[in-house]
C-alpha atoms as a PDB file:
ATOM      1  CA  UNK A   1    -145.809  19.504-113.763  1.00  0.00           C
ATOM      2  CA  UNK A   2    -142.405  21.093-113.855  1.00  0.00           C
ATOM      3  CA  UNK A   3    -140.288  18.329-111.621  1.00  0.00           C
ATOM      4  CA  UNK A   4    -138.297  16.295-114.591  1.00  0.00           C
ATOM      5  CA  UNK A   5    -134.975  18.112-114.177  1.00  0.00           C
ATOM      6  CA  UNK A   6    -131.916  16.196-115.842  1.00  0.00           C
ATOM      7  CA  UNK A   7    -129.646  18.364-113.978  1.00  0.00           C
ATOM      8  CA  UNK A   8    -128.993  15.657-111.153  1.00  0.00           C
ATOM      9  CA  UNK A   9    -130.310  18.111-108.167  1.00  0.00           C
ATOM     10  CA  UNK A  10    -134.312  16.997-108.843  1.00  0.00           C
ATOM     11  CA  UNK A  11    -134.674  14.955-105.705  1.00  0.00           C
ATOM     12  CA  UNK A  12    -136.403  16.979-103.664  1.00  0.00           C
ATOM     13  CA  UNK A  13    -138.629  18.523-106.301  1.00  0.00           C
ATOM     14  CA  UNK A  14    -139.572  14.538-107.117  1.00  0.00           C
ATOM     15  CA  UNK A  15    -140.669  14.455-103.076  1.00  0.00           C
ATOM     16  CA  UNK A  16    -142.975  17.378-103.456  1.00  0.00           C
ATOM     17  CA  UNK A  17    -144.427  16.358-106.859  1.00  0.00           C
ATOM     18  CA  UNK A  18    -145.548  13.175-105.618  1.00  0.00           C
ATOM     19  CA  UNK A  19    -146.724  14.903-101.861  1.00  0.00           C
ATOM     20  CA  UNK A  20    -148.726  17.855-104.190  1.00  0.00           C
ATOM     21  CA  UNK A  21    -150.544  15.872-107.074  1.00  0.00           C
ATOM     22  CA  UNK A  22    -150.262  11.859-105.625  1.00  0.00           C
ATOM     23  CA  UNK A  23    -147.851   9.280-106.821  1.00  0.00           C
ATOM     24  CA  UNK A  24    -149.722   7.848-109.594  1.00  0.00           C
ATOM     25  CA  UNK A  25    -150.176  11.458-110.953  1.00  0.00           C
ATOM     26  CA  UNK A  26    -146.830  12.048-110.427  1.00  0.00           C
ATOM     27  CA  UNK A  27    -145.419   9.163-112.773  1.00  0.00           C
ATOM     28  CA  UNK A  28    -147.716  10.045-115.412  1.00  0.00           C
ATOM     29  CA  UNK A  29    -146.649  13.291-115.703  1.00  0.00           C
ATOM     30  CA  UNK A  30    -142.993  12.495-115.196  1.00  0.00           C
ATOM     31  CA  UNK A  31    -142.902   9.680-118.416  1.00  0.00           C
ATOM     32  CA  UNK A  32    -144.774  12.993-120.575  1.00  0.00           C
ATOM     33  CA  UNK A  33    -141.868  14.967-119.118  1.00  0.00           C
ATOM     34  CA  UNK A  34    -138.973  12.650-119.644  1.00  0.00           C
ATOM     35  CA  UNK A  35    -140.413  11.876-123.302  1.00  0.00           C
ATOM     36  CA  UNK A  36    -140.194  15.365-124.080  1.00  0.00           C
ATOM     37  CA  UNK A  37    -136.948  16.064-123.043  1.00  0.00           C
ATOM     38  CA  UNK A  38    -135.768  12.721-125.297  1.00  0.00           C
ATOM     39  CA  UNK A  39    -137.840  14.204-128.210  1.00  0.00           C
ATOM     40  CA  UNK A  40    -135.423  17.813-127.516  1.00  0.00           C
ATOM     41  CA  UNK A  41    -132.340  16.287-127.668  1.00  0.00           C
ATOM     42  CA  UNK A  42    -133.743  13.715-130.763  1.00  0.00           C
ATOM     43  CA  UNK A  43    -134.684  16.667-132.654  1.00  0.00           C
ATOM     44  CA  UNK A  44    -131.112  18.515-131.864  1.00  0.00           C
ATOM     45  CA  UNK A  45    -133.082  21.500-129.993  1.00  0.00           C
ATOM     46  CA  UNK A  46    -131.199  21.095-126.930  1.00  0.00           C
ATOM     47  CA  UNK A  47    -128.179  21.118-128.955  1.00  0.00           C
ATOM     48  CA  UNK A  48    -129.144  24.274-130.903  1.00  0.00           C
ATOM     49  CA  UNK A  49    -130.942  25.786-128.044  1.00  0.00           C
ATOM     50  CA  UNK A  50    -129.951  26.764-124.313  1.00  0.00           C
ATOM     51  CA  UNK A  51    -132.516  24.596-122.505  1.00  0.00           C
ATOM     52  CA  UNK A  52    -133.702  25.393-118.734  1.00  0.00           C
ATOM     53  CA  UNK A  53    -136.212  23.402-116.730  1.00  0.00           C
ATOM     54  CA  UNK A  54    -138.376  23.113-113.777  1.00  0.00           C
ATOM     55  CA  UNK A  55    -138.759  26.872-113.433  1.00  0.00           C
ATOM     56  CA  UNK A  56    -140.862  29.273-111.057  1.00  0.00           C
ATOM     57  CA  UNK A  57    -143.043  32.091-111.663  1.00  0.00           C
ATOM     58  CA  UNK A  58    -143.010  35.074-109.477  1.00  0.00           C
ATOM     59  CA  UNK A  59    -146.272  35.912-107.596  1.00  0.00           C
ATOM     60  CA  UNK A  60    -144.931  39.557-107.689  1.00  0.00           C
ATOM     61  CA  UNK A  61    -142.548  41.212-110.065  1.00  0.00           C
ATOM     62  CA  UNK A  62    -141.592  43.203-106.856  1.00  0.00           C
ATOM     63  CA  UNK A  63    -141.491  40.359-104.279  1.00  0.00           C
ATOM     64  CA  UNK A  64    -140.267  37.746-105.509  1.00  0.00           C
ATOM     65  CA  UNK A  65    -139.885  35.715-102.771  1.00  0.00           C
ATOM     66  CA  UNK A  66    -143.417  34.251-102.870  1.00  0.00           C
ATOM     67  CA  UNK A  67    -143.265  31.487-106.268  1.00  0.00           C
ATOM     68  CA  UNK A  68    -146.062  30.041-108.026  1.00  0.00           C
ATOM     69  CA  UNK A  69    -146.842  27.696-110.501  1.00  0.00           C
ATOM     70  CA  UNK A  70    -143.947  26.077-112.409  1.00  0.00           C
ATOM     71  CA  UNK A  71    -142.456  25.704-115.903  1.00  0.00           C
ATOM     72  CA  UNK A  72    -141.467  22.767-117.268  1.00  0.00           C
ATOM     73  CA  UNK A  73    -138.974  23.759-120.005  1.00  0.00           C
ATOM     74  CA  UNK A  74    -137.805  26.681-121.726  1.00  0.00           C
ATOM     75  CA  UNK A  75    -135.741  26.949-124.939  1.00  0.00           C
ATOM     76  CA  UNK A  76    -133.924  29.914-125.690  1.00  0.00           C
ATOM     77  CA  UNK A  77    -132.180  31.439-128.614  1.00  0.00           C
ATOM     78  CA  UNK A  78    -130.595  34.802-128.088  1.00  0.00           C
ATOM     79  CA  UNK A  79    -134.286  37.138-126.715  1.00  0.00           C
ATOM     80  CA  UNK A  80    -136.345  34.994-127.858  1.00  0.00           C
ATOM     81  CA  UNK A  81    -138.084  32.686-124.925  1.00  0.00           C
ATOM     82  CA  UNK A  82    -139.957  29.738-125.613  1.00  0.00           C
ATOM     83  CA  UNK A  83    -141.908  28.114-122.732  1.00  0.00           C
ATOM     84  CA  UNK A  84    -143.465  24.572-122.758  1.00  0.00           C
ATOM     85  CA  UNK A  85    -145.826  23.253-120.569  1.00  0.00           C
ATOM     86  CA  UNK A  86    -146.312  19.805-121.017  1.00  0.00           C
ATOM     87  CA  UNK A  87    -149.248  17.429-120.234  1.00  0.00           C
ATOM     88  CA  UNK A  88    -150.201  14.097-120.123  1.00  0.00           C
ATOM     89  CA  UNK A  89    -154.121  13.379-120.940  1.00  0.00           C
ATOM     90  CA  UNK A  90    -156.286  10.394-121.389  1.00  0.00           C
ATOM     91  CA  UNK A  91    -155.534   9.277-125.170  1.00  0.00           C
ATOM     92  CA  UNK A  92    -158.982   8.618-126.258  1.00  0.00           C
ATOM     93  CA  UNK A  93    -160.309  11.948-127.257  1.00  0.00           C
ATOM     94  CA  UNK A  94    -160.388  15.156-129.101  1.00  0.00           C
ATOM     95  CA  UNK A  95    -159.837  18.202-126.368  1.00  0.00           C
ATOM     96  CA  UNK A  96    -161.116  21.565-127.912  1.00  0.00           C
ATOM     97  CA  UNK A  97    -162.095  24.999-126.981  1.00  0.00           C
ATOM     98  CA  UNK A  98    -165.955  26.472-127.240  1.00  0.00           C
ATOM     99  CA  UNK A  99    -164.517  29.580-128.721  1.00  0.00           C
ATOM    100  CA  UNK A 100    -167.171  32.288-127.516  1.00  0.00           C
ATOM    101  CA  UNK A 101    -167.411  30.977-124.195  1.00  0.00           C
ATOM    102  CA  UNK A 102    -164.408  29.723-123.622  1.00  0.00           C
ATOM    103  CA  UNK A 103    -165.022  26.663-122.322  1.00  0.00           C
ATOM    104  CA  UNK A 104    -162.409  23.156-122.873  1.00  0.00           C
ATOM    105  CA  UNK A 105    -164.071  20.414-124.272  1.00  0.00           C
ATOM    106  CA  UNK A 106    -163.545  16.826-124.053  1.00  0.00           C
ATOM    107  CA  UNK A 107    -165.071  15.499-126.997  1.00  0.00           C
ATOM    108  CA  UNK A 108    -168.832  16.421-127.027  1.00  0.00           C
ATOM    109  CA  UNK A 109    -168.547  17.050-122.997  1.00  0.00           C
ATOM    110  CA  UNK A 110    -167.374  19.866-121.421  1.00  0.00           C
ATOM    111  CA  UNK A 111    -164.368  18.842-119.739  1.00  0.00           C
ATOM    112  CA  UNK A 112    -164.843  17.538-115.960  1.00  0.00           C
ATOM    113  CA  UNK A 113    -162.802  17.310-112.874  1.00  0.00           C
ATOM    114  CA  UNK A 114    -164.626  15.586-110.185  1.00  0.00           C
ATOM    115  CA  UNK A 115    -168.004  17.020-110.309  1.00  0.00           C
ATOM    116  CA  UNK A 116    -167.535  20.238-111.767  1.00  0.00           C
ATOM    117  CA  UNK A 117    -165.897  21.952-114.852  1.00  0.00           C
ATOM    118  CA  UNK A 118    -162.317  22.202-114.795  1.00  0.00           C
ATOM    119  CA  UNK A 119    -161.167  25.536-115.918  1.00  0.00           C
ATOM    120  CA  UNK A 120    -157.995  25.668-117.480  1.00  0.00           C
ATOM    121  CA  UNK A 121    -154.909  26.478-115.496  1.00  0.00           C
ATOM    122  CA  UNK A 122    -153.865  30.241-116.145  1.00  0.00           C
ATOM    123  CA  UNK A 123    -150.032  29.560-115.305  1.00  0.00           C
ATOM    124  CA  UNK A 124    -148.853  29.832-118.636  1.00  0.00           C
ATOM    125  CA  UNK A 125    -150.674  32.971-119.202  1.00  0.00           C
ATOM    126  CA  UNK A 126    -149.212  34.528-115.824  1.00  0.00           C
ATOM    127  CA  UNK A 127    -145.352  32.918-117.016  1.00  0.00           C
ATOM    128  CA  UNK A 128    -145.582  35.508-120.290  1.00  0.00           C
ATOM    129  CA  UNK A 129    -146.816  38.396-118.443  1.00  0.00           C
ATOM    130  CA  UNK A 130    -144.193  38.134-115.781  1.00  0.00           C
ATOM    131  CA  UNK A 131    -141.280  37.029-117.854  1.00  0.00           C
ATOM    132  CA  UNK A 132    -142.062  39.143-120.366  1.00  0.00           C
ATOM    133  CA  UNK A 133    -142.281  42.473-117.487  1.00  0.00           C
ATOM    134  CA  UNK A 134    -138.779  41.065-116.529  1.00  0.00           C
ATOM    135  CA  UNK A 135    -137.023  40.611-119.633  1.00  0.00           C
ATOM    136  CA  UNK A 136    -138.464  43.754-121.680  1.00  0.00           C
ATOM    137  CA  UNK A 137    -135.667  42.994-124.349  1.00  0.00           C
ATOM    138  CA  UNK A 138    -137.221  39.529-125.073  1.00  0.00           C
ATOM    139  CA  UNK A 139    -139.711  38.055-127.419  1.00  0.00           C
ATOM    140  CA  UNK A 140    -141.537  35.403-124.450  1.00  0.00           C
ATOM    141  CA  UNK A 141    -144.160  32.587-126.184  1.00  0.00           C
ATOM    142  CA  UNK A 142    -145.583  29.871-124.230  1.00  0.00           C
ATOM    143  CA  UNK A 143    -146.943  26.805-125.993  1.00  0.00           C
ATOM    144  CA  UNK A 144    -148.558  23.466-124.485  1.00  0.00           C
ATOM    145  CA  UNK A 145    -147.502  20.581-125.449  1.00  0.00           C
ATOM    146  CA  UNK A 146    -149.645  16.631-124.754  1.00  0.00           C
ATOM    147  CA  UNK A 147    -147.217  13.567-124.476  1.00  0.00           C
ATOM    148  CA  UNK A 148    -147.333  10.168-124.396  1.00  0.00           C
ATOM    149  CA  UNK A 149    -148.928   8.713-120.992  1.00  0.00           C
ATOM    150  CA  UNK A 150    -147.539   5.397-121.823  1.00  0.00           C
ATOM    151  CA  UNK A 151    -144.458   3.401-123.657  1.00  0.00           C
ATOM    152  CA  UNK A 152    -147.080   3.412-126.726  1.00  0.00           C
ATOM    153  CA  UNK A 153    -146.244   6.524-128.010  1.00  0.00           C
ATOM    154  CA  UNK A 154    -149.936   7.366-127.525  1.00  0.00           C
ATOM    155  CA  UNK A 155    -151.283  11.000-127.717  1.00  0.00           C
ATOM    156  CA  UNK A 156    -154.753  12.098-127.851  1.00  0.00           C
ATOM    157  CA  UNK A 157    -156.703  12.341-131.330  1.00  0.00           C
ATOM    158  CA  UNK A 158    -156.566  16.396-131.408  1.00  0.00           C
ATOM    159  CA  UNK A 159    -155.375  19.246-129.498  1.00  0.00           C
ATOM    160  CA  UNK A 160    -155.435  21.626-132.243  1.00  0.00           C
ATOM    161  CA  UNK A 161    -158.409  23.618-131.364  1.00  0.00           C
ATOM    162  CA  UNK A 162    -157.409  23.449-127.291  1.00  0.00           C
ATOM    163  CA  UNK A 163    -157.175  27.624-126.034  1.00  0.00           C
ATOM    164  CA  UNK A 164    -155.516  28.067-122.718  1.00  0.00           C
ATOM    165  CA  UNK A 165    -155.815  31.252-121.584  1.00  0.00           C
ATOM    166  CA  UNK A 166    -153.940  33.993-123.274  1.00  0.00           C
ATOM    167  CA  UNK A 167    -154.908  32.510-125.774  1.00  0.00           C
ATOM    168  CA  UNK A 168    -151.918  29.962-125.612  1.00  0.00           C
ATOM    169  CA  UNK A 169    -152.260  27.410-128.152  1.00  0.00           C
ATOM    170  CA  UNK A 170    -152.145  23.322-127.611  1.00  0.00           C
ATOM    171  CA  UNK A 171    -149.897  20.743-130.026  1.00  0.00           C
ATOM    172  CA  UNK A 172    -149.144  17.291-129.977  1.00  0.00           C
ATOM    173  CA  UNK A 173    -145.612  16.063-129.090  1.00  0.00           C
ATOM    174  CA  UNK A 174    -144.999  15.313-132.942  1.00  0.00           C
ATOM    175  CA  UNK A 175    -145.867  19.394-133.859  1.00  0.00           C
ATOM    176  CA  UNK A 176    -144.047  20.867-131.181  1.00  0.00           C
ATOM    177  CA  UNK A 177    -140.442  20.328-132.589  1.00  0.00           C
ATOM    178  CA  UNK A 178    -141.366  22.595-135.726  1.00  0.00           C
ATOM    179  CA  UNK A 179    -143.432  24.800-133.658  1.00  0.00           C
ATOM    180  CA  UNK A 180    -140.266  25.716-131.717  1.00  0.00           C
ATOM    181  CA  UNK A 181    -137.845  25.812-134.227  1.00  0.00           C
ATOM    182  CA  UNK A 182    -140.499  28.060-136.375  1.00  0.00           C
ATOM    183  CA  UNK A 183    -140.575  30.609-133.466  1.00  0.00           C
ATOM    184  CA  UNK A 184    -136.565  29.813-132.011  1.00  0.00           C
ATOM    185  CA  UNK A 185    -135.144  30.879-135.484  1.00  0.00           C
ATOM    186  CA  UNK A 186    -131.517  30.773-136.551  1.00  0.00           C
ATOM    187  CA  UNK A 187    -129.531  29.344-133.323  1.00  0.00           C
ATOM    188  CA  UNK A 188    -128.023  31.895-130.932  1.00  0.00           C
ATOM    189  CA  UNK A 189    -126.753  32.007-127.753  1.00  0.00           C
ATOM    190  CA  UNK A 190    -128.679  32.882-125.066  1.00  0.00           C
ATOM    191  CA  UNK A 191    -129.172  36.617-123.789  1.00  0.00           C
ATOM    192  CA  UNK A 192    -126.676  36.755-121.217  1.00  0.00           C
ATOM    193  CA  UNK A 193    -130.055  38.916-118.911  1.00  0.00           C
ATOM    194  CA  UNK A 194    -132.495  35.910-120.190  1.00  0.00           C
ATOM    195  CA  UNK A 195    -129.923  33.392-118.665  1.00  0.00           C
ATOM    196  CA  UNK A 196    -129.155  35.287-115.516  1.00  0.00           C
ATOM    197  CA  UNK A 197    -133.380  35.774-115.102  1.00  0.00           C
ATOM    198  CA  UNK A 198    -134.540  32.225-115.800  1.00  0.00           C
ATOM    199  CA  UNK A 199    -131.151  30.825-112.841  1.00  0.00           C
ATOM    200  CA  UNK A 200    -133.218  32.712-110.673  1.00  0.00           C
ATOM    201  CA  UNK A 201    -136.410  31.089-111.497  1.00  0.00           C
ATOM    202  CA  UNK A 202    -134.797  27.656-111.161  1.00  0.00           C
ATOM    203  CA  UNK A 203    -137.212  25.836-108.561  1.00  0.00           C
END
């Protein structure tokens, strides 16, 4: 959802969150957020990592005054950019990927919004290939990442074999800690263009 910010200036970000996906939507995705960010800072990747959140992706590497989509987090460690999109689904199921035809799964169903399929959002897939055009000297990843949508810790059974397009692969909360660190390396600071790129993006 991309509107947990811990920088103190998310106010208005909160007001269009709840206006674009409805209030109850909204919290849910806010506690998978704020988890996340506690599970960072638990697991000393904020600490060994530069950390940005809530960021946009440009409709056009040439205009970039037209934003889409949004990133939740990304953790960076000299050119290498890790981003994290982070969701909060129903607990009760396995979510996989029909691998020929590409189609998510929700257990034995294909998986349903309303009446119809629900494709899986390409944002992710669009955030690499525009980051990655920006910042030609970086190494850009995206991951996605399923919280908790309660206090309970609860997650749901198995993400493992979840594509999103680009083929951008889908952990639990518990994986994603060594899943970053695997890919962050060795800390370092941040790429002084990487930095100066992803203030831009700030939503």
């Amino acid at each position: 959802m991309g509107f947990f910010s811990d920088d103190g200036d998310s106010s208005r970000f909160v007001d269009e969150a709840k206006q674009k996906f409805g209030e109850e939507r909204y919290e849910v995705g806010a506690k998978g957020e704020l988890f996340m960010s506690r599970g960072f800072n638990t697991n000393r990747l904020t600490k060994d990592y530069a950390k940005f959140t809530s960021l946009s992706v440009p409709a056009s590497m040439t205009d970039r005054s037209e934003m889409k989509g949004d990133i939740d987090i990304c953790l960076v460690s000299g050119n290498r950019v890790l981003m994290i999109d982070i969701k909060a689904w129903n607990p009760r199921y396995v979510y996989w990927t029909i691998p020929v035809l590409k189609r998510p799964m929700r257990g034995i169903r294909p998986l349903r919004k309303d009446d119809s399929e629900w494709a899986l959002s390409k944002q992710m897939e669009l955030g690499v290939e525009r980051y990655s055009k920006a910042l030609p000297q970086a190494t850009v990843k995206a991951i996605v990442v399923f919280a908790p949508t309660n206090g309970q810790n609860t997650v749901p059974l198995s993400v493992g074999l979840l594509v999103f397009p680009g083929g951008i692969r889908s952990y639990l909360a518990r994986q994603s800690y060594k899943i970053a660190r695997d890919f962050l390396g060795e800390p370092e600071a941040a790429d002084p263009a990487v930095t100066q790129f992803l203030m831009k993006m700030k939503r």
